[in-house]
PDB file of N, CA and C in Angstrom:
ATOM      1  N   UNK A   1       0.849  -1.170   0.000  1.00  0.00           N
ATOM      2  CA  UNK A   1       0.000   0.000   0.000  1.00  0.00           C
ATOM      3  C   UNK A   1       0.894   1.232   0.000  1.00  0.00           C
ATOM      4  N   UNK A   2       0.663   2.100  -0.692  1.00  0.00           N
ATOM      5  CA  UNK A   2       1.290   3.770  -0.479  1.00  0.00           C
ATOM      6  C   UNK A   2       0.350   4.252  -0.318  1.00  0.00           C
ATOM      7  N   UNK A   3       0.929   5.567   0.348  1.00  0.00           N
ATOM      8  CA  UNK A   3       0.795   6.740   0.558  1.00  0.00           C
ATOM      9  C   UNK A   3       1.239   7.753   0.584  1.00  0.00           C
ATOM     10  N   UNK A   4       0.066   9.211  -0.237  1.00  0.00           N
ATOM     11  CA  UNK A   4       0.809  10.402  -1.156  1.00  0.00           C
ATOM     12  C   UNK A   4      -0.090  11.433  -0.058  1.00  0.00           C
ATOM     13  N   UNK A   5       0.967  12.224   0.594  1.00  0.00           N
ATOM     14  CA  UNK A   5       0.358  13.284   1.547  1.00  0.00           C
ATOM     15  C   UNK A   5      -0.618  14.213   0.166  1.00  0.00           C
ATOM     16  N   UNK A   6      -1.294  14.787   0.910  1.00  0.00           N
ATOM     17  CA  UNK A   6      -2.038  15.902  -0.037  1.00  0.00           C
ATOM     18  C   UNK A   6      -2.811  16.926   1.054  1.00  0.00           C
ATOM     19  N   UNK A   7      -2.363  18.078   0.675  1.00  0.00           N
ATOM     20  CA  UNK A   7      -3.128  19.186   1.193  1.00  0.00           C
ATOM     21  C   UNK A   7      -3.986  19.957   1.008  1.00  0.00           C
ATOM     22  N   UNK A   8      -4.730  19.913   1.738  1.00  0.00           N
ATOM     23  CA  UNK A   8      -6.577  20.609   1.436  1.00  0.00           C
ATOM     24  C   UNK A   8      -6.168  22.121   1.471  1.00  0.00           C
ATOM     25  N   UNK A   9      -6.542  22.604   0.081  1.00  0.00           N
ATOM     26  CA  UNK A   9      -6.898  23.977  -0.158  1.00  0.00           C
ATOM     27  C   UNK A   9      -7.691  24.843   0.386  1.00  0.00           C
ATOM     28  N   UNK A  10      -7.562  26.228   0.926  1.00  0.00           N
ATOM     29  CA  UNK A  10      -8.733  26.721   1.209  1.00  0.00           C
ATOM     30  C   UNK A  10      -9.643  26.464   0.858  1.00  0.00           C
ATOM     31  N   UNK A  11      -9.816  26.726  -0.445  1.00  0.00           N
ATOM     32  CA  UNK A  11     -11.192  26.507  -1.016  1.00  0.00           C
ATOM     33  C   UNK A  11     -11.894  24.797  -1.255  1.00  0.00           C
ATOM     34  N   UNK A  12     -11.257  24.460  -0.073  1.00  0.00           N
ATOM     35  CA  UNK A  12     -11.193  22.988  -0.132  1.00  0.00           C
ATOM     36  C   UNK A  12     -10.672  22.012  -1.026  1.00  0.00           C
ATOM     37  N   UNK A  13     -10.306  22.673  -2.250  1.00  0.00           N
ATOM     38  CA  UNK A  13      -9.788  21.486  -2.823  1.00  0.00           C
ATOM     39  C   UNK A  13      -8.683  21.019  -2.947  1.00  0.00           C
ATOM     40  N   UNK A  14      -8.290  19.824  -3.730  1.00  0.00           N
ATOM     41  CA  UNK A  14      -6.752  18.376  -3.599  1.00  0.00           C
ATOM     42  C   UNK A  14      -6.377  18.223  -4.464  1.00  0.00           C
ATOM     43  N   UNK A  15      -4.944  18.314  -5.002  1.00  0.00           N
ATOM     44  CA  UNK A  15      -4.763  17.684  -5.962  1.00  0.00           C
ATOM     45  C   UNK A  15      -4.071  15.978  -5.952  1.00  0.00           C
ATOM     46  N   UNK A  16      -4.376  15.698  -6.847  1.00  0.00           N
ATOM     47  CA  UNK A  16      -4.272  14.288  -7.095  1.00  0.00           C
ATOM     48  C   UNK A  16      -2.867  14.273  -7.937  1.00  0.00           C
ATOM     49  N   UNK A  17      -1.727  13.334  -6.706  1.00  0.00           N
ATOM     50  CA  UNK A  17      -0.423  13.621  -7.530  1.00  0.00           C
ATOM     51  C   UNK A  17      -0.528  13.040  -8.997  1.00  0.00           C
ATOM     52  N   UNK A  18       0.901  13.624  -9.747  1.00  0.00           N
ATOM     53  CA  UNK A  18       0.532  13.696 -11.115  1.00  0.00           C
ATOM     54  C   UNK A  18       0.862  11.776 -11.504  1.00  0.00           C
ATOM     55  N   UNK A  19       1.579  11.263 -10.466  1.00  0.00           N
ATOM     56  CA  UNK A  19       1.895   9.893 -10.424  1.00  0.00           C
ATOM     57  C   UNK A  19       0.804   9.046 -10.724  1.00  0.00           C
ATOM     58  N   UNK A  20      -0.429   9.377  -9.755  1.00  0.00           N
ATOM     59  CA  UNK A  20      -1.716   8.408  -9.762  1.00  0.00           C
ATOM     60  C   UNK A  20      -2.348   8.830 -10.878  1.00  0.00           C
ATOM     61  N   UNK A  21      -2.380  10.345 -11.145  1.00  0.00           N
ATOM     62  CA  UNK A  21      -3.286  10.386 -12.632  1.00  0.00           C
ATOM     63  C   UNK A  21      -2.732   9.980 -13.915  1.00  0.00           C
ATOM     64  N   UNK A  22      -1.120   9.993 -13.732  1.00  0.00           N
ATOM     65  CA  UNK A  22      -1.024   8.937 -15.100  1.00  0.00           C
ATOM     66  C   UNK A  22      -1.544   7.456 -14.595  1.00  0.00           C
ATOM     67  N   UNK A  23      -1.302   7.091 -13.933  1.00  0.00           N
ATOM     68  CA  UNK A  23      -1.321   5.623 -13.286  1.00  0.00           C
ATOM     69  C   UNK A  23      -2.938   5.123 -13.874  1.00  0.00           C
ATOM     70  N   UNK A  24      -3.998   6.104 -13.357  1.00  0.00           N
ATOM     71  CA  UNK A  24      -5.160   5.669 -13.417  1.00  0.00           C
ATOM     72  C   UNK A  24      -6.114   6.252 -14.393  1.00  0.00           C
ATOM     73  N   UNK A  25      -4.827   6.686 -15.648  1.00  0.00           N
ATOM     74  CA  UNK A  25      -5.826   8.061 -16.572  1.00  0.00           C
ATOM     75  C   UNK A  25      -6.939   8.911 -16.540  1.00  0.00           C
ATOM     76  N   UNK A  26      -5.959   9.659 -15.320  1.00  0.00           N
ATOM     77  CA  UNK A  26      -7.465  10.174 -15.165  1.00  0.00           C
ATOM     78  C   UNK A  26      -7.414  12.051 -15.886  1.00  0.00           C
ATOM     79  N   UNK A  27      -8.384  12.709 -15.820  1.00  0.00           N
ATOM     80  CA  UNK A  27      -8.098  13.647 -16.734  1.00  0.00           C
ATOM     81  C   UNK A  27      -8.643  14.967 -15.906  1.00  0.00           C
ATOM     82  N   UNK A  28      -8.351  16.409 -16.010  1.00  0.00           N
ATOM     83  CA  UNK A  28      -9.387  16.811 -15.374  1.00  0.00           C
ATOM     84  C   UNK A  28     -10.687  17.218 -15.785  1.00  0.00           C
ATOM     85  N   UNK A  29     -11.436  17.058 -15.121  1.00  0.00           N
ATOM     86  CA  UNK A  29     -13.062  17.050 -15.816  1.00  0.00           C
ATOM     87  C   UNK A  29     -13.368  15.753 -14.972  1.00  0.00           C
ATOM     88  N   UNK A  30     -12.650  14.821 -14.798  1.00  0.00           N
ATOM     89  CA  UNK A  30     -13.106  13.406 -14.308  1.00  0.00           C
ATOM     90  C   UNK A  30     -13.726  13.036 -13.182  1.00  0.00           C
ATOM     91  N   UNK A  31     -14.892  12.070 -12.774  1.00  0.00           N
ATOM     92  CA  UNK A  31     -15.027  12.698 -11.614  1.00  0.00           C
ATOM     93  C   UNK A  31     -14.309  11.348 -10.222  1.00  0.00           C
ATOM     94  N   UNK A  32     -14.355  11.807  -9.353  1.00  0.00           N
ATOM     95  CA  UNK A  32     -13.912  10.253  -8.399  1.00  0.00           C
ATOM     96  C   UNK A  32     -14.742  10.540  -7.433  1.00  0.00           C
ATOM     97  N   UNK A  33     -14.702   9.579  -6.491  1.00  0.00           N
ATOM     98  CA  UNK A  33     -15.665   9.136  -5.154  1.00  0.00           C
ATOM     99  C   UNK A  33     -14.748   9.238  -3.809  1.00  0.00           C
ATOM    100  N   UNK A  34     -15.456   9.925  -3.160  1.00  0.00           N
ATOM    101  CA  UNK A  34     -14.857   9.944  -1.692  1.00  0.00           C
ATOM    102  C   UNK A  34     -15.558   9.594  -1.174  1.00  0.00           C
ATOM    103  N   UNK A  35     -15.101   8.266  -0.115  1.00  0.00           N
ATOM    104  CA  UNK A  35     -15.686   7.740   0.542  1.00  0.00           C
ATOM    105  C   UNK A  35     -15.237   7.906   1.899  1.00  0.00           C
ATOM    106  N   UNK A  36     -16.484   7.916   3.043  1.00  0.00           N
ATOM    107  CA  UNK A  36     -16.359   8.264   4.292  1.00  0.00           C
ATOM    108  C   UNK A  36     -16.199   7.052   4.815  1.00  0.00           C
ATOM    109  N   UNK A  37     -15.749   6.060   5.890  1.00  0.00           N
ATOM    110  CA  UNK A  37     -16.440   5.382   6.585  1.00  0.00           C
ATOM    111  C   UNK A  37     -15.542   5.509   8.386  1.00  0.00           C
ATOM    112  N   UNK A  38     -16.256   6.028   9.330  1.00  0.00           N
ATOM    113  CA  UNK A  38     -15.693   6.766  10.464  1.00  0.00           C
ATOM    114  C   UNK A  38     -14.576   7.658   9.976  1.00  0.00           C
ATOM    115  N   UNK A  39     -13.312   7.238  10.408  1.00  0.00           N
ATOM    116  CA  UNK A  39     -12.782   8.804  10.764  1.00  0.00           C
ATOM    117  C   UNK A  39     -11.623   7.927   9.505  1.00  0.00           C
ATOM    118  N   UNK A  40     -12.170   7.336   8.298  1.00  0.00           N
ATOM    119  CA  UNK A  40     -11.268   6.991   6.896  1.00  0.00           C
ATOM    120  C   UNK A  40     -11.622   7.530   5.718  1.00  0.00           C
ATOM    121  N   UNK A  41     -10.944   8.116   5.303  1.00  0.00           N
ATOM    122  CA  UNK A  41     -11.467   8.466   3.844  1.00  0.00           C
ATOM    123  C   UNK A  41     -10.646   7.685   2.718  1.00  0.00           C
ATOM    124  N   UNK A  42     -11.687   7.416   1.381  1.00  0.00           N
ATOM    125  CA  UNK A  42     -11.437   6.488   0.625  1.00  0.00           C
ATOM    126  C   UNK A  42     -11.628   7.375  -0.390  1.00  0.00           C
ATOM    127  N   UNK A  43     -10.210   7.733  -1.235  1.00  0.00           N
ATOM    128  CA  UNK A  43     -10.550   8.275  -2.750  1.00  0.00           C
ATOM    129  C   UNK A  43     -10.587   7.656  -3.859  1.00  0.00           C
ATOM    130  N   UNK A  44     -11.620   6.681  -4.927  1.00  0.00           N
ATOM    131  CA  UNK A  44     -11.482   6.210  -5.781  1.00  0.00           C
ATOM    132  C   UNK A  44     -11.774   7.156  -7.090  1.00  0.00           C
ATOM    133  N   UNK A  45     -11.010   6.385  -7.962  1.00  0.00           N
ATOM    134  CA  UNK A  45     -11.641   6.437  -9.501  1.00  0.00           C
ATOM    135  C   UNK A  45     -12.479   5.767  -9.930  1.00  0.00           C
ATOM    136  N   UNK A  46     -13.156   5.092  -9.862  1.00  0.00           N
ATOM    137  CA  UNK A  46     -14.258   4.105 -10.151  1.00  0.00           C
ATOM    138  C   UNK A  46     -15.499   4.633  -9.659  1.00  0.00           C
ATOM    139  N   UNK A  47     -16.438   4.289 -10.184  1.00  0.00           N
ATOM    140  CA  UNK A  47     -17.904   4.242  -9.633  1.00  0.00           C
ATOM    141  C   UNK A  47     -18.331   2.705  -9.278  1.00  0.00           C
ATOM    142  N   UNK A  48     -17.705   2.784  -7.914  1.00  0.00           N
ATOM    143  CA  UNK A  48     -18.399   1.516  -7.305  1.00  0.00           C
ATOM    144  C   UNK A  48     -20.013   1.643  -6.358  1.00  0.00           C
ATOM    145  N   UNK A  49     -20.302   0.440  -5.936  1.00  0.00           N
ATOM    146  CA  UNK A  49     -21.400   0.681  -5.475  1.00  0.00           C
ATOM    147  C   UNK A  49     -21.234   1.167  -4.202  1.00  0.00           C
ATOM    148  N   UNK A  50     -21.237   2.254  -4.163  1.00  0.00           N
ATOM    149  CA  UNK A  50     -20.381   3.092  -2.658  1.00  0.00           C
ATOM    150  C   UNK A  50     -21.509   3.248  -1.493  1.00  0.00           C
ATOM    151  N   UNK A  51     -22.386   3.477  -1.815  1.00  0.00           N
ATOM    152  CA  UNK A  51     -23.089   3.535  -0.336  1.00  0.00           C
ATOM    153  C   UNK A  51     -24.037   2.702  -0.149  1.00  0.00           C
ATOM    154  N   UNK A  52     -24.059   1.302  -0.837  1.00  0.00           N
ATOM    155  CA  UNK A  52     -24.503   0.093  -0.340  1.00  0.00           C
ATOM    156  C   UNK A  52     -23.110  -0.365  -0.090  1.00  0.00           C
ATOM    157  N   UNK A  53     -21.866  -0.643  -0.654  1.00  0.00           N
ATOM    158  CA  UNK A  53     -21.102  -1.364   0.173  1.00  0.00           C
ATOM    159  C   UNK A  53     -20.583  -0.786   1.544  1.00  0.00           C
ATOM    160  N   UNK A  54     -20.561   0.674   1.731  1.00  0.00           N
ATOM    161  CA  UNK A  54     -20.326   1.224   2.526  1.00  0.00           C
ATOM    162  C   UNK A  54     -21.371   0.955   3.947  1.00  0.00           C
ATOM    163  N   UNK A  55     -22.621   0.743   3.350  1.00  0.00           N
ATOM    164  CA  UNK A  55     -23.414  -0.191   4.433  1.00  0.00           C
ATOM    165  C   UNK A  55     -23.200  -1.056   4.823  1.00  0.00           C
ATOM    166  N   UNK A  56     -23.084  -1.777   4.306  1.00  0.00           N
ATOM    167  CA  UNK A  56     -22.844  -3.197   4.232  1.00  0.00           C
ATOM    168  C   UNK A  56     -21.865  -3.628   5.420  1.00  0.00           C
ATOM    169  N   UNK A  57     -20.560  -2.730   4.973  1.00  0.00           N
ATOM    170  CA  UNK A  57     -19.534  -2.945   5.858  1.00  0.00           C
ATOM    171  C   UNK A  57     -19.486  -2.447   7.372  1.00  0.00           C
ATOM    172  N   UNK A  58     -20.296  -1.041   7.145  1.00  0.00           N
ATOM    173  CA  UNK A  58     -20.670  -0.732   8.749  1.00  0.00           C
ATOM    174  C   UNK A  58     -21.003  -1.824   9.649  1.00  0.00           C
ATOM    175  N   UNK A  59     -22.519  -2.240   8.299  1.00  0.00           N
ATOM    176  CA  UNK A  59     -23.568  -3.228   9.639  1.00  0.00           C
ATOM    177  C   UNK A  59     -23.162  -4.792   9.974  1.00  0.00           C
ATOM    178  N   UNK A  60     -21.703  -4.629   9.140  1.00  0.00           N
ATOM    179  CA  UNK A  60     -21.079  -6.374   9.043  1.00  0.00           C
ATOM    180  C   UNK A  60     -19.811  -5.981  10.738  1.00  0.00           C
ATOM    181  N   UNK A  61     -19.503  -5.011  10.353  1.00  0.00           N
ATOM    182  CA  UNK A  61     -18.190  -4.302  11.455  1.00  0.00           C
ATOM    183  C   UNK A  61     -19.122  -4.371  12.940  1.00  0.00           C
ATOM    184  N   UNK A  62     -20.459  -3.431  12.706  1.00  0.00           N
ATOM    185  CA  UNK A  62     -20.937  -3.189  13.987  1.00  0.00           C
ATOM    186  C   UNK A  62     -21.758  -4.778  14.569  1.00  0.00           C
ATOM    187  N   UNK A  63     -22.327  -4.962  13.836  1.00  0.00           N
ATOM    188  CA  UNK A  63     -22.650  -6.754  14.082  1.00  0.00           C
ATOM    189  C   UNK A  63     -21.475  -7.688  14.409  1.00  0.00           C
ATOM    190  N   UNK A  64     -20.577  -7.377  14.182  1.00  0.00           N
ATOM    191  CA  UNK A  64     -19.183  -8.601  14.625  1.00  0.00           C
ATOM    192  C   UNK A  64     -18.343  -8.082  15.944  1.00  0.00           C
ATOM    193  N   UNK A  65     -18.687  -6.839  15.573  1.00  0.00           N
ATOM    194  CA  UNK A  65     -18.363  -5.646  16.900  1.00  0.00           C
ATOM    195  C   UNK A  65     -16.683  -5.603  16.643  1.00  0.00           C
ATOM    196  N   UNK A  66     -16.136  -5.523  15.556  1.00  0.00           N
ATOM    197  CA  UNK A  66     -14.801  -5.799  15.122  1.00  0.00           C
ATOM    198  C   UNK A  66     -14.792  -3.711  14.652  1.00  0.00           C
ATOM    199  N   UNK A  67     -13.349  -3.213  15.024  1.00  0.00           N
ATOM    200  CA  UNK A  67     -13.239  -1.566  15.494  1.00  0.00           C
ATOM    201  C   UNK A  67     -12.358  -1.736  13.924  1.00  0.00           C
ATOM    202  N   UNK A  68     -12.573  -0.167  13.891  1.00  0.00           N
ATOM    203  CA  UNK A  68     -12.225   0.361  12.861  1.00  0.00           C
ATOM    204  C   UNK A  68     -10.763  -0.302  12.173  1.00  0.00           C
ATOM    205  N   UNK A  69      -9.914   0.143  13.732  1.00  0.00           N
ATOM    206  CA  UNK A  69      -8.490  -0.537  13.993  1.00  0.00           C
ATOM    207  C   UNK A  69      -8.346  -1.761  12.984  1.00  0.00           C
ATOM    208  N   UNK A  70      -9.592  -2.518  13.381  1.00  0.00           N
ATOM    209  CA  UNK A  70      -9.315  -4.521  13.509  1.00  0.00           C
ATOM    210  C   UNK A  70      -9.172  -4.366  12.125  1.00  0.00           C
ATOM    211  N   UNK A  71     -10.320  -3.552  11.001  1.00  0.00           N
ATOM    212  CA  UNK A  71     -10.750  -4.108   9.962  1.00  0.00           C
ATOM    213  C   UNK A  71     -10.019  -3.558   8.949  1.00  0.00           C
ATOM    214  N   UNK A  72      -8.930  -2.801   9.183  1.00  0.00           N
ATOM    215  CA  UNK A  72      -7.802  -2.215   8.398  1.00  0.00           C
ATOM    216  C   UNK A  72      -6.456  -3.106   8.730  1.00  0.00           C
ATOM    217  N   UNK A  73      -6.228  -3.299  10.022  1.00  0.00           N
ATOM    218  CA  UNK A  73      -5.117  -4.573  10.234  1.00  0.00           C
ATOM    219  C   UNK A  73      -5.503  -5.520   9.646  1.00  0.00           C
ATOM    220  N   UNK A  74      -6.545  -5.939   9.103  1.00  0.00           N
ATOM    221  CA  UNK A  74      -7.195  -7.008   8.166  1.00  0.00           C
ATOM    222  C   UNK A  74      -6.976  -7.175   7.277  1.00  0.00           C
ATOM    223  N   UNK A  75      -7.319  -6.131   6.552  1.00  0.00           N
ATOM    224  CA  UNK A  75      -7.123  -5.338   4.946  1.00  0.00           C
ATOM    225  C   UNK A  75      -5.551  -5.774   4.540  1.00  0.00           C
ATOM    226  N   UNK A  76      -4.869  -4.947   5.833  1.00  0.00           N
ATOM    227  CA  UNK A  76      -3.452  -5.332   5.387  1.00  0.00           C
ATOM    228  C   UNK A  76      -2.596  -6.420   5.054  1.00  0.00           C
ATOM    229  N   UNK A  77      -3.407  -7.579   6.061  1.00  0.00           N
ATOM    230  CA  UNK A  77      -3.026  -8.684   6.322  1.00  0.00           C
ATOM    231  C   UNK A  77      -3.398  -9.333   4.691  1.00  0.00           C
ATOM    232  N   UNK A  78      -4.795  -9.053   4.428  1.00  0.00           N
ATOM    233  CA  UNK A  78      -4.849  -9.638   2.863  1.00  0.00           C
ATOM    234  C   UNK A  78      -4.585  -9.004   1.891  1.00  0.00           C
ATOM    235  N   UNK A  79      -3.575  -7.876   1.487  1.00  0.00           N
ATOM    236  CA  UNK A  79      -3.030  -7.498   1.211  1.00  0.00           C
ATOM    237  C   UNK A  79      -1.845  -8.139   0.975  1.00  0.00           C
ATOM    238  N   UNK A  80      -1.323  -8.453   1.890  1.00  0.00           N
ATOM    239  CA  UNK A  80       0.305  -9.063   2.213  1.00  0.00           C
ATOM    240  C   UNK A  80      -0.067 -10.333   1.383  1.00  0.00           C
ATOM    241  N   UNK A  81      -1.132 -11.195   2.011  1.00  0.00           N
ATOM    242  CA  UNK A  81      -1.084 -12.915   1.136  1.00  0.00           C
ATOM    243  C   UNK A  81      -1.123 -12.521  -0.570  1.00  0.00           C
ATOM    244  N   UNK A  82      -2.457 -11.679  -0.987  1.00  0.00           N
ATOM    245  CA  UNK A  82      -2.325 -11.806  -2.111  1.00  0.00           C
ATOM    246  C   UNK A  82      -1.063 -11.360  -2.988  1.00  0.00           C
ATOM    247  N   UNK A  83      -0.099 -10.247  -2.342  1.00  0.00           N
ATOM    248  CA  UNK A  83       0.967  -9.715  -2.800  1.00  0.00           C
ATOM    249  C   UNK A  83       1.762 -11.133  -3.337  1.00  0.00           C
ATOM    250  N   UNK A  84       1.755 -11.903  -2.113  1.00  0.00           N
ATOM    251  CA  UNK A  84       2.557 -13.022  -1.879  1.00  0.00           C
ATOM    252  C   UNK A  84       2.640 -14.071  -3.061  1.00  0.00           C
ATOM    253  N   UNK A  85       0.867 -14.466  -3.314  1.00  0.00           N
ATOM    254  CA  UNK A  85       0.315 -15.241  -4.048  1.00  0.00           C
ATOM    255  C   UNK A  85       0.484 -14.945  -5.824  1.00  0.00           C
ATOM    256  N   UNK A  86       0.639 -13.681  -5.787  1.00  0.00           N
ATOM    257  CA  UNK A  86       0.319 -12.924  -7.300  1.00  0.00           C
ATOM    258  C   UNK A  86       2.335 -12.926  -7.618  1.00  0.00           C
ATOM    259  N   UNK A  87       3.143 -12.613  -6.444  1.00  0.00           N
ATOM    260  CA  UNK A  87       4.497 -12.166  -7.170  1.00  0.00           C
ATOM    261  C   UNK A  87       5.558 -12.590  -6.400  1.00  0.00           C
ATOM    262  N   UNK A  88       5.108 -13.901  -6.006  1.00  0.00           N
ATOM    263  CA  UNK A  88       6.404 -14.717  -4.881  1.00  0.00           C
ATOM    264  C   UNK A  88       6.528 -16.223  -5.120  1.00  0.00           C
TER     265      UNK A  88
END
């Protein structure tokens, strides 16, 4: 996983380093999705199904009672296997 600091403009807005917009062609005019879920924000390029999966995952997190913490040490963890699986 990386990460590219970015600083919020007065006028609120971000730019998107020039790395990821070649990476993910993106253009300006384009639009992306910010996603909330507690105190994470998620910037995609895609139009996924964002606020049903974004449900989804709340009422799966708050039903298992598993913290914000758990379900990102998670993420990472399958992260790492598939890295493993795809280029080892």
């Amino acid at each position: 996983m990386k990460s590219f600091p970015i600083r919020l403009q007065q006028d609120g807005t971000i730019a998107v380093p020039k790395l990821i917009q070649d990476k993910l062609n993106l253009h300006e005019g384009d639009w992306l999705n910010l996603l909330e879920i507690e105190d994470v924000i998620i910037l995609t390029s895609k139009q996924p199904k964002v606020p049903q999966l974004t449900e989804q995952i709340t009422a799966i997190r708050e039903e298992e009672k598993i913290s914000l913490e758990e379900l990102l040490e998670g993420l990472e963890n399958e992260r790492k296997i598939i890295y493993k699986e795809k280029y080892e």
